[in-house]
Protein backbone atom coordinates (compact mmCIF):
# COMPACT_ATOMS: atom_id res chain seq x y z
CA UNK A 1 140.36 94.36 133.61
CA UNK A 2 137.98 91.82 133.15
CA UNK A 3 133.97 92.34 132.68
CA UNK A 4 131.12 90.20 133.48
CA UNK A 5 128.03 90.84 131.72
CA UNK A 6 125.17 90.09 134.38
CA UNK A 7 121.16 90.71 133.27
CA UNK A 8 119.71 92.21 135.96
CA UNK A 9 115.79 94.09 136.15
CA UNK A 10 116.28 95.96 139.79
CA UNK A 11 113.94 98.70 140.34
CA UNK A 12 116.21 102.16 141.38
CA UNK A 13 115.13 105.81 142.25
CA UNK A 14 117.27 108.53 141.33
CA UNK A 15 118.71 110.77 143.33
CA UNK A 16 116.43 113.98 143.15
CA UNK A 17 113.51 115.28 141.29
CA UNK A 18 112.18 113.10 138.49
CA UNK A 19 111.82 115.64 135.67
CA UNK A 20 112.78 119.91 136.12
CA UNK A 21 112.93 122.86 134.00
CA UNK A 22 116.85 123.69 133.38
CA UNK A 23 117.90 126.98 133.54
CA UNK A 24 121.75 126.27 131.94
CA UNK A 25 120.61 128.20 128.33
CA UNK A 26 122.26 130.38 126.04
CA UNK A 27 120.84 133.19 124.31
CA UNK A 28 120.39 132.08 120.59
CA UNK A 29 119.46 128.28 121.35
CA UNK A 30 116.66 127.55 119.36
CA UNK A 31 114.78 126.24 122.13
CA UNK A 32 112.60 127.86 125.00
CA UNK A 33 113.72 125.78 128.07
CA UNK A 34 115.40 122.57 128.80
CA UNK A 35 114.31 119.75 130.92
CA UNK A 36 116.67 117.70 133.27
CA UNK A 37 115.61 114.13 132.54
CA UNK A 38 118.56 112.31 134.71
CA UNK A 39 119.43 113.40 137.84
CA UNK A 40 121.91 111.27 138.81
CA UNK A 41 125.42 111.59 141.14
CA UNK A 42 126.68 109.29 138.37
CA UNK A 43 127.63 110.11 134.94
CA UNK A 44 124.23 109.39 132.25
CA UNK A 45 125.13 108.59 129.02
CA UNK A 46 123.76 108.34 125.52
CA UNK A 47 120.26 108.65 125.50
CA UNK A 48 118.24 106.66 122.86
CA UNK A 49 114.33 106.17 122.85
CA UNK A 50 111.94 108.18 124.97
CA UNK A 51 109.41 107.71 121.70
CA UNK A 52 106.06 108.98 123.61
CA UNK A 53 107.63 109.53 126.91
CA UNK A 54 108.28 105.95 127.50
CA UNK A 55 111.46 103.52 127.33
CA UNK A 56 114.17 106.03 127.31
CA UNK A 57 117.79 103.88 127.79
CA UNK A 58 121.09 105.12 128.25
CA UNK A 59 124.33 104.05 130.20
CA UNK A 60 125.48 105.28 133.54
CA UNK A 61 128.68 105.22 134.46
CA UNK A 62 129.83 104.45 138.58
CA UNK A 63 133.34 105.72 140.61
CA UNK A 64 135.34 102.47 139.37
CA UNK A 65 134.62 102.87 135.61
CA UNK A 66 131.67 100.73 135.04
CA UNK A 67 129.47 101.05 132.38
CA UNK A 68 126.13 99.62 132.68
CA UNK A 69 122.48 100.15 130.90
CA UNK A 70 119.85 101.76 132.61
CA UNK A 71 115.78 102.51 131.46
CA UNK A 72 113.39 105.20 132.50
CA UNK A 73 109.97 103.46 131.56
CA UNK A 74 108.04 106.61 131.90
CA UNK A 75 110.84 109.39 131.01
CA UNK A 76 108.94 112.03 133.49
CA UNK A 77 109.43 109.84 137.21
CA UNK A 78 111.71 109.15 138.76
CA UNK A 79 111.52 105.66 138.72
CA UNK A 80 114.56 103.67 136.70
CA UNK A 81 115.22 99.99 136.22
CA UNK A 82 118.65 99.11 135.59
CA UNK A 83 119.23 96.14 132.79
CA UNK A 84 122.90 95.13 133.50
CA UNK A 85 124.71 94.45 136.50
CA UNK A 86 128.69 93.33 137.35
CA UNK A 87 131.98 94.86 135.88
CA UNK A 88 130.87 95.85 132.87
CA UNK A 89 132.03 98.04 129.76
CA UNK A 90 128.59 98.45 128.02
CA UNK A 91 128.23 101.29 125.38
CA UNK A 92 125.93 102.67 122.40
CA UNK A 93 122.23 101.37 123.84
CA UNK A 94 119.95 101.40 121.11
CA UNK A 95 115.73 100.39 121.53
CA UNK A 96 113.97 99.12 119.82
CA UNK A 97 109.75 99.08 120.36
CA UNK A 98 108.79 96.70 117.78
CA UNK A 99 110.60 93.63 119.72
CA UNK A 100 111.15 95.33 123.14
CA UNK A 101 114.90 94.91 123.33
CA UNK A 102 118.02 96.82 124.06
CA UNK A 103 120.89 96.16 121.53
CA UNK A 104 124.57 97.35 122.65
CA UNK A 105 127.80 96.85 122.47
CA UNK A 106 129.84 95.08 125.59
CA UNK A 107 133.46 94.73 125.88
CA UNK A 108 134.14 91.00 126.58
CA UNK A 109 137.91 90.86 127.41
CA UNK A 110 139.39 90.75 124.45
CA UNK A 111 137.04 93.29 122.32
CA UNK A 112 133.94 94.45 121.71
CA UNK A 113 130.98 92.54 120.37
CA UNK A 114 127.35 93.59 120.00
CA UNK A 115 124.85 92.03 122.35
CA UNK A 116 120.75 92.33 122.84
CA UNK A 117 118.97 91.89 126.07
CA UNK A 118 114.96 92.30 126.62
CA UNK A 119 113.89 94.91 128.21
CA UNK A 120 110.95 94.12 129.82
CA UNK A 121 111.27 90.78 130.59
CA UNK A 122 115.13 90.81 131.62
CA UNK A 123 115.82 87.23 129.68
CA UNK A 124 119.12 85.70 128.62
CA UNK A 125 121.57 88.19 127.33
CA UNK A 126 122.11 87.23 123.25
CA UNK A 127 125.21 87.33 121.71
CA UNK A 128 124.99 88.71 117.59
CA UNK A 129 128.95 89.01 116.97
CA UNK A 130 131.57 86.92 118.15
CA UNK A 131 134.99 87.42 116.08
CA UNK A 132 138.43 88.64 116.94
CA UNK A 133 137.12 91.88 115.64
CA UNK A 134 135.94 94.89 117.41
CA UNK A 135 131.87 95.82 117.05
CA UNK A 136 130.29 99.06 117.96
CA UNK A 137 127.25 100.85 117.86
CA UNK A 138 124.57 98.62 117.04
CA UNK A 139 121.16 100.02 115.78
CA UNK A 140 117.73 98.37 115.29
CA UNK A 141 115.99 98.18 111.70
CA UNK A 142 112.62 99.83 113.09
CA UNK A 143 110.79 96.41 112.10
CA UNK A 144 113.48 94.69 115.32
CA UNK A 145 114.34 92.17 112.39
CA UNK A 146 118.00 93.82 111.64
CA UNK A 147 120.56 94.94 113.59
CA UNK A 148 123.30 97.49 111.68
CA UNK A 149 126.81 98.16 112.98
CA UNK A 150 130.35 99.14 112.36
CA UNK A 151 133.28 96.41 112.55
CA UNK A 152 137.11 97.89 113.03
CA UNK A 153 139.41 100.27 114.29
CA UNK A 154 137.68 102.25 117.35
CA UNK A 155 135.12 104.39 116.30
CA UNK A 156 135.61 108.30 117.11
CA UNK A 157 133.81 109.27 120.38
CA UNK A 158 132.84 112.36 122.35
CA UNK A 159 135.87 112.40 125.35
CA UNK A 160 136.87 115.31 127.53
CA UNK A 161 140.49 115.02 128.92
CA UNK A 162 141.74 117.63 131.60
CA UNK A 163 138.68 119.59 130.60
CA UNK A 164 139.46 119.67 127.37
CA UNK A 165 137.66 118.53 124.39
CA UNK A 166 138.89 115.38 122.27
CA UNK A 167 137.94 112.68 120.54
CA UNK A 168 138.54 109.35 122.12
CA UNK A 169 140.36 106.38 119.97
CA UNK A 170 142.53 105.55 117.21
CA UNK A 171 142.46 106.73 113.65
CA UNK A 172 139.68 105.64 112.07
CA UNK A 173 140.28 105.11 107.99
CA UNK A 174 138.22 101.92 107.18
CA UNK A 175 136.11 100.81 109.48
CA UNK A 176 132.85 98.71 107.77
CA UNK A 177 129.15 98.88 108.39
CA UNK A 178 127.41 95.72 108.50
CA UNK A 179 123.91 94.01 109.09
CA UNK A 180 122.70 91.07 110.46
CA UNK A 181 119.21 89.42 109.66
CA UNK A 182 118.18 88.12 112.93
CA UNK A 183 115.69 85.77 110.77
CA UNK A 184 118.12 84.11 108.17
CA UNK A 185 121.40 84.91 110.51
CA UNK A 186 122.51 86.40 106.80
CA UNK A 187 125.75 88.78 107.30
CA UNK A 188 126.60 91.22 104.77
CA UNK A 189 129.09 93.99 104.51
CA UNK A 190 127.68 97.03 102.87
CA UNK A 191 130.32 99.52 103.26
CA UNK A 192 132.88 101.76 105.11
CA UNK A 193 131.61 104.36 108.00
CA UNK A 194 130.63 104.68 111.32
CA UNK A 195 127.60 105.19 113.50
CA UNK A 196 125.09 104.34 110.85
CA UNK A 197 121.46 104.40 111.88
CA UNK A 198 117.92 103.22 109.88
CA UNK A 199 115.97 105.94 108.22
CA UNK A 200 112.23 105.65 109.73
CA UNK A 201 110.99 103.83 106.43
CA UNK A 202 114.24 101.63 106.63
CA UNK A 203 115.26 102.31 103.12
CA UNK A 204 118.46 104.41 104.00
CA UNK A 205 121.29 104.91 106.06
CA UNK A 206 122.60 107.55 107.64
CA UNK A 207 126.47 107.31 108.66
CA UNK A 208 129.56 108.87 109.04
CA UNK A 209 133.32 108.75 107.34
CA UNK A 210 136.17 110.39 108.59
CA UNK A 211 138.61 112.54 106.38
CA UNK A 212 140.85 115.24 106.07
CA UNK A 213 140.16 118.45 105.98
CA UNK A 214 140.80 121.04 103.60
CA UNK A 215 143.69 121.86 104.92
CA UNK A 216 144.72 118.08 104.79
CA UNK A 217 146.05 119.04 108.24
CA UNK A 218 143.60 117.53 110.68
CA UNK A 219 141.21 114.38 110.65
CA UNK A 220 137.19 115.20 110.65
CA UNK A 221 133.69 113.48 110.36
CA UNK A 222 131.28 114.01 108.00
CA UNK A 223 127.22 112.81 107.74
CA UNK A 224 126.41 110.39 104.66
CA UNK A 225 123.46 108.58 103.09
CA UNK A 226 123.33 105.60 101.51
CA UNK A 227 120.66 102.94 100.97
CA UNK A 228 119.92 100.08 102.77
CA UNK A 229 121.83 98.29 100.01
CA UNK A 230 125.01 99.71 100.52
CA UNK A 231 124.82 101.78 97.34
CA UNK A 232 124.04 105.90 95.74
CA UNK A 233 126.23 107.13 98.90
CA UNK A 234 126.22 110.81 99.08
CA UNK A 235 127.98 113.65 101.58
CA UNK A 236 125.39 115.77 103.25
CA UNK A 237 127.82 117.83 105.28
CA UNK A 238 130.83 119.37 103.72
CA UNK A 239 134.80 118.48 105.41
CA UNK A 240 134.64 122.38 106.20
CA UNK A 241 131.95 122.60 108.40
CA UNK A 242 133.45 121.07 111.33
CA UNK A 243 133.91 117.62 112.84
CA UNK A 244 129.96 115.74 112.63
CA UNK A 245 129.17 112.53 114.32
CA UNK A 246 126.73 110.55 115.73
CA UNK A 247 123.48 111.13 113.21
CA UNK A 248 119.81 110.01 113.92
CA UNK A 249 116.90 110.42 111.95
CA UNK A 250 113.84 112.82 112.13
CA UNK A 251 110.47 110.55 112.54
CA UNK A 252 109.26 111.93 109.32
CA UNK A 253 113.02 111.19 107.56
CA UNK A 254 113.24 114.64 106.08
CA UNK A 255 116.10 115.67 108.49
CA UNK A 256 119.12 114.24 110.36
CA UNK A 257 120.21 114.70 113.92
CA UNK A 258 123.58 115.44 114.89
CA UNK A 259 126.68 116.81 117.35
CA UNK A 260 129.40 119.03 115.69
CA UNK A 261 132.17 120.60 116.88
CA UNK A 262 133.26 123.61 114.78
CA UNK A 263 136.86 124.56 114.23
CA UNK A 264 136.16 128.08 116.30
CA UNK A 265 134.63 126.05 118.94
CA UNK A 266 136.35 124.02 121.63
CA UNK A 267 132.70 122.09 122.74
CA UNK A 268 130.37 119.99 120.44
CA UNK A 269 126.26 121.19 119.61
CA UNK A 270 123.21 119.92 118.51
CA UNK A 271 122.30 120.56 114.63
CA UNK A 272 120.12 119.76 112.02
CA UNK A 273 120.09 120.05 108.44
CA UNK A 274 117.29 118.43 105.84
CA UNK A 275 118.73 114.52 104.10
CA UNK A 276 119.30 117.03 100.80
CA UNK A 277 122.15 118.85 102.93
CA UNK A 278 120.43 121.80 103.09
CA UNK A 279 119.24 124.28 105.88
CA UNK A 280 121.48 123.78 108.19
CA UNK A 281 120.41 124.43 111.81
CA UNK A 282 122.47 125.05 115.12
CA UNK A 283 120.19 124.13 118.44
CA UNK A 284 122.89 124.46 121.42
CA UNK A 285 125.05 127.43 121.65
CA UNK A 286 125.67 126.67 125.18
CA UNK A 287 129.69 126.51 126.41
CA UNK A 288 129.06 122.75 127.34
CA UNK A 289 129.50 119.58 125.55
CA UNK A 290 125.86 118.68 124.02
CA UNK A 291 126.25 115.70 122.15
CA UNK A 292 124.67 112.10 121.59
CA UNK A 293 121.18 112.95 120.36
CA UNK A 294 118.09 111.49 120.00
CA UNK A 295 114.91 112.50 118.12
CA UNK A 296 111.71 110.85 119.68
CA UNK A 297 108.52 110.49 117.83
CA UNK A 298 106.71 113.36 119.44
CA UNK A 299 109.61 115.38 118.60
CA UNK A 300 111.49 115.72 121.74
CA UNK A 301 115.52 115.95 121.32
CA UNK A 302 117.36 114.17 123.79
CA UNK A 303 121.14 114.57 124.48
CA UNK A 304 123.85 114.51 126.91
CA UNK A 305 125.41 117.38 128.29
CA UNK A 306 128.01 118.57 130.88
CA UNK A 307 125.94 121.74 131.34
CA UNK A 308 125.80 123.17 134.89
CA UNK A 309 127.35 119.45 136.01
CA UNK A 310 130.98 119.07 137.73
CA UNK A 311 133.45 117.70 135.18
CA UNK A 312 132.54 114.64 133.67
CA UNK A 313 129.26 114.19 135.50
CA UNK A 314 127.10 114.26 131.73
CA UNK A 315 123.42 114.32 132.28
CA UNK A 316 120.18 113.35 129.62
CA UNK A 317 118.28 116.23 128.95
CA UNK A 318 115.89 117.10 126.47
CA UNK A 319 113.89 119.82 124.46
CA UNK A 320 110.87 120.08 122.37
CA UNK A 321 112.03 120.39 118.50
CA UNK A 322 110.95 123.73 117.06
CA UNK A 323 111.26 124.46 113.13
């Protein structure tokens, strides 16, 4: 299939109300109510920003298996500007506020390489990687200056298959995080892991590296730390604990973001523990798949979810963070 990357700022309204209270909640979620933030016939994807209520991005999905990127400018209307247009395979949006872009990664026929388009002003579409190699999930240095992301095998990611939960992809062993210097076009390798994401006062990393559990029997993800110089790595969630992914930072850095899915439980949730690996805390208890999240700046959680959707059709909601 072949995919044609297309900038596009269209102003689109979603089908719906803009923003509602969402009843789909499970007693012992450490939240008080939910808010709907897509409302879309079409699968929403990945949330990331929403810092303040503005410039929340994600990907929708369409019937024919097009992935494109999509922003909510003010997170509560219903308002939303789509960013990409054409045949596209465009995953992992990440914004950025300091230079007002939208890194991802875009599948351009042969494999995936990371890309950046401005959001605002809709410009030329750049191009950061261009090898034989597959990129994924790109992240901003919260200066805009650096862009981190993982080279390799493909990365694990949230599936569901005949309603059943999964994990997308082949066997991930060695994939390696790198970052680019948008100012000296330096490259440099610091690493093996996945889904690795600045710390707020961009002197760490937070990542993850597949292994075997205890049992050696079956492959799972666990949430590291290094620095921003690719050394002092350390495991903040133990092989036993379930299968982590996807990590984001706290504003204040003390805490990381992330989904799990626990080996008594067929769906992934929402936890967080503190960057020490300590006090761990489950969020979602809902029988849905709540993964992908975000933590915004006012402390606002967004995710996607399947809850009280048909199969497949994720939405972005959010909460307010309570300690």
């Amino acid at each position: 299939m072949k995919y044609n990357l297309i900038p596009l700022v269209v102003s689109l309204v979603l089908l719906g109300c803009s923003s509602k209270t969402y009843q789909m909640t499970s007693e012992g979620e450490n939240f008080e109510t939910l808010s709907l933030i897509s409302d879309s016939d079409k699968p929403c994807l990945y949330p990331n920003g929403g810092d303040l209520g503005e410039n929340l991005v994600y990907i929708s999905r369409d019937e024919d298996g097009v992935y494109n990127v999509y922003m909510k400018e003010k997170v509560l209307t219903k308002a939303v500007t789509q960013k990409t247009a054409g045949k596209n395979l465009i995953l992992a949006p990440n914004y950025c506020s300091a230079n007002d872009r939208i890194v991802f990664q875009y599948f351009d026929k042969t494999n995936f390489d990371i890309y950046y388009i401005d959001a605002s002003k809709g410009k030329a579409i750049t191009q950061v990687t261009n090898t034989d190699e597959d990129e994924y999930n790109p992240a901003w240095s919260p200066d805009g200056n650096l862009i981190i992301f993982e080279k390799g095998a493909t990365p694990k990611t949230y599936a569901v298959t005949n309603g059943k939960h999964t994990y997308s992809g082949v066997e991930v062993k060695k994939n390696q995080i790198w970052l680019k210097d948008l100012k000296t076009k330096e490259l440099k390798m610091l690493g093996e892991g996945s889904f690795p994401k600045f710390s707020p006062d961009s002197k760490s990393i937070a990542y993850v590296r597949y292994d075997l559990d205890k049992s050696k029997s079956k492959e799972t993800g666990t949430i590291w730390i290094m620095s921003t110089e690719g050394d002092s790595p350390r495991q903040i969630t133990d092989v036993n604990l379930g299968y982590a992914t996807s990590p984001n930072w706290s504003p204040d850095g003390k805490n990381l973001i992330f989904q799990l899915t626990k080996k008594n439980k067929a769906d992934s949730d929402i936890y967080v523990v503190d960057i020490n690996g300590e006090n761990l805390r489950q969020y979602t208890l809902n029988k849905s798949n709540d993964f992908a999240p975000y933590w915004s700046v006012d402390d606002y959680i967004y995710f996607s979810s399947d809850r009280g959707t048909k199969a497949n059709k994720y939405q972005i909601l959010r909460f307010k963070f309570r300690k």
